[in-house]
Every structure is written in C-alpha cells, then in structure tokens.
Protein backbone atom coordinates (compact mmCIF):
# COMPACT_ATOMS: atom_id res chain seq x y z
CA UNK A 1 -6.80 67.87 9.58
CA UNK A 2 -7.46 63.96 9.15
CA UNK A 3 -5.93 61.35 11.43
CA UNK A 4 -3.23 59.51 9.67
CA UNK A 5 -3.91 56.32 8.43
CA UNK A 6 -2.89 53.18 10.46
CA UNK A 7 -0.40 50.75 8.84
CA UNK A 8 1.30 46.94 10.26
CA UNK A 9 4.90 46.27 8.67
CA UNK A 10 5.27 42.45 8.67
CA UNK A 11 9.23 41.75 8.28
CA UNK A 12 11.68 39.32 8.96
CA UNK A 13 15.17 40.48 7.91
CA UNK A 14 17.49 44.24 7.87
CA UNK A 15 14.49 46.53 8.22
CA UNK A 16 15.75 48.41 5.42
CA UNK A 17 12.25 48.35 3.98
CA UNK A 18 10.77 49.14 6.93
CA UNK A 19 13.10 52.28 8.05
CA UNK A 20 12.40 53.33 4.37
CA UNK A 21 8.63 53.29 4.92
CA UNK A 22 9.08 55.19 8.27
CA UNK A 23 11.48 57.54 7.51
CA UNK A 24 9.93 58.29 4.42
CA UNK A 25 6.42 58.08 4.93
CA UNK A 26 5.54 59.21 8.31
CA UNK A 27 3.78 62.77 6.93
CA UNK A 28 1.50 60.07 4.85
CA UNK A 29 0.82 57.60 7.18
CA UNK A 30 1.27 55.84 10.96
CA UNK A 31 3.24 52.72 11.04
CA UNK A 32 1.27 51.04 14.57
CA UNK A 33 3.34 48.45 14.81
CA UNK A 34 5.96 45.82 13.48
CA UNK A 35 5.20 42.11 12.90
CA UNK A 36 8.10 39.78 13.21
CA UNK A 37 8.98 35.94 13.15
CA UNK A 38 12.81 35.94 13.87
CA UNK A 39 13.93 37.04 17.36
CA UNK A 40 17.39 37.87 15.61
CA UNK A 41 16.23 40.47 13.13
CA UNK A 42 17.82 43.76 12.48
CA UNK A 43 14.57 44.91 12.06
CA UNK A 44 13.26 44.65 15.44
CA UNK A 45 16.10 47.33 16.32
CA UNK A 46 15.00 50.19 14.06
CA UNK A 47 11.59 49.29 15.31
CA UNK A 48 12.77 50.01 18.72
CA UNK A 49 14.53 53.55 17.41
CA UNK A 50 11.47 54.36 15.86
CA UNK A 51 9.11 54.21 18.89
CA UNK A 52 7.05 51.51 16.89
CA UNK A 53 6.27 48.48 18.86
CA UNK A 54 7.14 45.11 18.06
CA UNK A 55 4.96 42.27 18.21
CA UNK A 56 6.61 38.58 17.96
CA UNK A 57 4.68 36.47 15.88
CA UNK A 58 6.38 33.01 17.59
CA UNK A 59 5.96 33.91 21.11
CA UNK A 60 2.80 35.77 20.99
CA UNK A 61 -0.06 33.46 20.47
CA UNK A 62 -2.44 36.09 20.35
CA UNK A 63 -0.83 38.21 17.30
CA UNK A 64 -3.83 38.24 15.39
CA UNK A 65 -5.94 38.78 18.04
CA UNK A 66 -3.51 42.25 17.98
CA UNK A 67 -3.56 42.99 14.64
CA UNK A 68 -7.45 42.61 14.22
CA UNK A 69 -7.48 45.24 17.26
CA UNK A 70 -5.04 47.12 15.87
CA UNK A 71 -7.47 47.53 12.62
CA UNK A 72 -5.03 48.95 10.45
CA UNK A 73 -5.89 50.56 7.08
CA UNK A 74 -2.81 48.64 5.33
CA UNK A 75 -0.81 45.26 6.23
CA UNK A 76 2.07 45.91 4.63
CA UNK A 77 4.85 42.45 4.09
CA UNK A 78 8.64 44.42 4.06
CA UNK A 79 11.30 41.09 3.14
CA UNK A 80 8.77 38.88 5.57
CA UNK A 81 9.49 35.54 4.89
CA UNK A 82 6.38 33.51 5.62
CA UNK A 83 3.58 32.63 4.09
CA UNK A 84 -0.07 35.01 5.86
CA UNK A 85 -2.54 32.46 7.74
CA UNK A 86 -5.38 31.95 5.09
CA UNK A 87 -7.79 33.57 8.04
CA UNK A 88 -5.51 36.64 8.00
CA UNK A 89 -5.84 37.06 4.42
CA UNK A 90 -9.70 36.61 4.71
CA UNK A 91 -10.02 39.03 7.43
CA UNK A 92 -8.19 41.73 5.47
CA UNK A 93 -8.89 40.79 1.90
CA UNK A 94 -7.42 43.52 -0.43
CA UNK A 95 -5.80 45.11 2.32
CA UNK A 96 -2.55 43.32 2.61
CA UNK A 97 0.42 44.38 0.01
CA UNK A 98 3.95 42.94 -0.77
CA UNK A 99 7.05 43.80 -2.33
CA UNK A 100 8.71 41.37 -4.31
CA UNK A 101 11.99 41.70 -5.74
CA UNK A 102 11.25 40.70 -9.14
CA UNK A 103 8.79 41.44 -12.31
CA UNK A 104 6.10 38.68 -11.15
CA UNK A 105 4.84 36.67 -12.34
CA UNK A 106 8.11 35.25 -13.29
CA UNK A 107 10.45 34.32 -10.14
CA UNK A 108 8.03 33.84 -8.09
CA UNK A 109 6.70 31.50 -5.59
CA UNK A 110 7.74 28.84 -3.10
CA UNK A 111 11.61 29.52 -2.95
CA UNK A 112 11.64 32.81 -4.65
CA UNK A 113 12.63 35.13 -1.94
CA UNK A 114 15.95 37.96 -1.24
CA UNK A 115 19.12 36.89 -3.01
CA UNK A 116 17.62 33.52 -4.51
CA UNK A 117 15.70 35.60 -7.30
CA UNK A 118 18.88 37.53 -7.89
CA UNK A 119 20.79 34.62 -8.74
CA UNK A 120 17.81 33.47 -10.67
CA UNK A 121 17.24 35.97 -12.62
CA UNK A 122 21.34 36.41 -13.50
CA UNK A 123 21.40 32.31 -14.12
CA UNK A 124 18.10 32.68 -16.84
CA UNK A 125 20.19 35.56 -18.56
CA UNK A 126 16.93 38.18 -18.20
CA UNK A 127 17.26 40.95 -19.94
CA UNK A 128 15.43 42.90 -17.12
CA UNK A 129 14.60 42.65 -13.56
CA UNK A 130 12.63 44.63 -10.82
CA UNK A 131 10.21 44.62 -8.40
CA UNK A 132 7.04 44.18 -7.90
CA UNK A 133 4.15 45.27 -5.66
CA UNK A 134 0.85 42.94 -5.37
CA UNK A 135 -1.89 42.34 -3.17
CA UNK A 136 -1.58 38.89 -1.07
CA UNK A 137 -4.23 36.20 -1.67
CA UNK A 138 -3.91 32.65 -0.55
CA UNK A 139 -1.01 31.43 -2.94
CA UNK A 140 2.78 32.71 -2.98
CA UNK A 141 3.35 35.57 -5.02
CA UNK A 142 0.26 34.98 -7.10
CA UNK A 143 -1.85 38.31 -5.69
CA UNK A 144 -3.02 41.59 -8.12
CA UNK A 145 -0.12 43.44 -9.72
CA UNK A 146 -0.49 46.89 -9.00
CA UNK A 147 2.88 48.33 -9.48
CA UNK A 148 5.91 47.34 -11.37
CA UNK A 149 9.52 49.45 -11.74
CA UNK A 150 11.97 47.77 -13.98
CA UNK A 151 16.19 47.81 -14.17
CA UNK A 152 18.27 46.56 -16.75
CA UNK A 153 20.14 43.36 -16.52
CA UNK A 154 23.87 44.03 -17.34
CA UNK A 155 26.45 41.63 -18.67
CA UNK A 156 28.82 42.77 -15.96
CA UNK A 157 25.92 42.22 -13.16
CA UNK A 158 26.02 39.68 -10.75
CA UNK A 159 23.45 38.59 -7.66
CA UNK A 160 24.80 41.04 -5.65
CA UNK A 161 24.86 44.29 -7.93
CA UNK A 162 21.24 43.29 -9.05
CA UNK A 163 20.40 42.62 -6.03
CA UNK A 164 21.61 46.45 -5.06
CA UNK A 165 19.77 48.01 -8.16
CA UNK A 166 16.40 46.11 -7.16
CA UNK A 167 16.24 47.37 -3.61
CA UNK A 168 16.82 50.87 -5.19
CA UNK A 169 13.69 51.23 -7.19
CA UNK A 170 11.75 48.63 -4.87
CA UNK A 171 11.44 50.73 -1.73
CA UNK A 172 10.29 53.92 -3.42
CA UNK A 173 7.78 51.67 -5.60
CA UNK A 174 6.33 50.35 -2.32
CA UNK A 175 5.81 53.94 -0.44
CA UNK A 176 4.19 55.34 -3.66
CA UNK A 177 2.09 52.44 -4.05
CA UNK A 178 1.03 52.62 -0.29
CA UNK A 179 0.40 56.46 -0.93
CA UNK A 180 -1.93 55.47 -3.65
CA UNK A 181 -3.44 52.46 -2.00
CA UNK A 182 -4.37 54.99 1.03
CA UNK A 183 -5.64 57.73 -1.52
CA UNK A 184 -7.63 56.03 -3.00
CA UNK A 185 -9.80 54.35 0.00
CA UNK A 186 -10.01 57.44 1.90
C-alpha cells in the first residue's frame, strides 16, 4: 500500500471546509497541517480535534520555511482570506487550489469573498450561482478553472439561503477535485 498523499489547509474562518476535507477525505489523503491568519478562528479548534497541527501565519515568521519542509503534494485555500506571497505561489506553481463561492470568472476578485458574493450575486439578479475550484496564480481569483457545480438562483432566495445552497455543492466539489488533482500526479 502507498503512503497517503500530504496536503496544507490554508483557512481563516468556521473550518467547515476544512472538517469537510478531513472527515471526508482522510482514506484519500493526509491533511499535515492547518495554515491560519486569525488567532480567533473556529477553525483552529477542529484543527485541534483532529490531531492536525496548526501553524499561525502572523506569529510564526518562519511559516514558509514550514510549509516548504512540510513538502506537501497539495496547498489547499478552505474560506482563507488573504492573498498567497507571490514566492509561495512560485515555489508551488500548479500545486495550490481554491474554492470560491461563485461561477468565476464573474464575482470575483479583490472584495469578492463569503457572504459579499452572495449578496452580489442576489443584487445582479443571476440566474445561477455556484462554486468554483481553480488553481492560484499571482492575481485574485484569476487561476485555471478546473471544476465548476452550479445552483439555481430563486426568486424567494436571499444572501443567506444562497449562501447555504453554495456551501452545499462547494465542499463536495473541492474533495472530488482534490481526489482528481492527487490521481492524476501520482
């Protein structure tokens, strides 16, 4: 039997995303450690239950040093709300995914993060919605689509209820695209 591959959850919110990948995903792959920039995150907690250790991005001034010893397969960016250091993104060209919670390229960019697409997206009157997961290059947003899932835009939706049916479809579209990100280098 193969080792498991090695994967970095970057994150800055709930951990939602993150529990997801573990819970779900831990026959597929190794999650070697959580990268986080808020010392208040809800994430850091289901780290902790998890047994994956957290690395803080503000008071750690040698993060990357860790992550480029950590050489993981896949950096994967669960609701993390900062832009990657253009060196990171160098380092680990084509290795670093994100999910966004819309069909990119529209509502994305600068601004366009969590509930501020939502009401975006509801204030445009879109017929449709989703998520999106891309590779990260040097701009916002602006990375290789590989995977898409789509939900319908009710009438009787607002931020919060598209919102709900986003996250629904966007974690499973992330672990499948993972999956098929780590099939296909292995």
């Amino acid at each position: 039997m193969s080792a498991l591959k090695r994967i970095v959850v970057f994150a800055s919110g709930s951990g939602s995303t993150f529990a997801y990948l573990y819970d779900e995903g831990r026959d597929d792959f190794e999650i070697s450690a959580l990268f986080c920039n808020r010392v208040e995150a809800g994430v850091r907690e289901k780290a902790r239950q998890r047994g994956v250790p957290v690395v803080d991005i503000k008071a750690d001034g040698k993060w990357k040093e860790t992550l480029r010893q950590l050489k993981p397969d896949l950096i994967c960016l669960a609701g993390y709300l900062k832009a990657i250091p253009e060196d990171i993104v160098e380092a680990f060209r084509g290795k670093i995914l994100n999910v966004h919670p819309a069909l990119l390229p529209k509502f994305g960019g600068k601004g366009f993060y969590g509930h501020h697409v939502h009401e975006a997206v509801i204030q445009s009157a879109q017929a449709i919605s989703g998520a999106t997961v891309h590779r990260v290059d040097e701009g916002i947003d602006t990375g290789s689509i590989l995977a898409q899932s789509v939900v319908e835009v009710r009438p009787d939706m607002d931020a919060d209820s598209l919102a709900a049916a986003v996250q629904a479809v966007e974690k499973p579209l992330f672990l499948n695209t993972i999956r098929k990100v780590l099939e296909e280098e292995a």
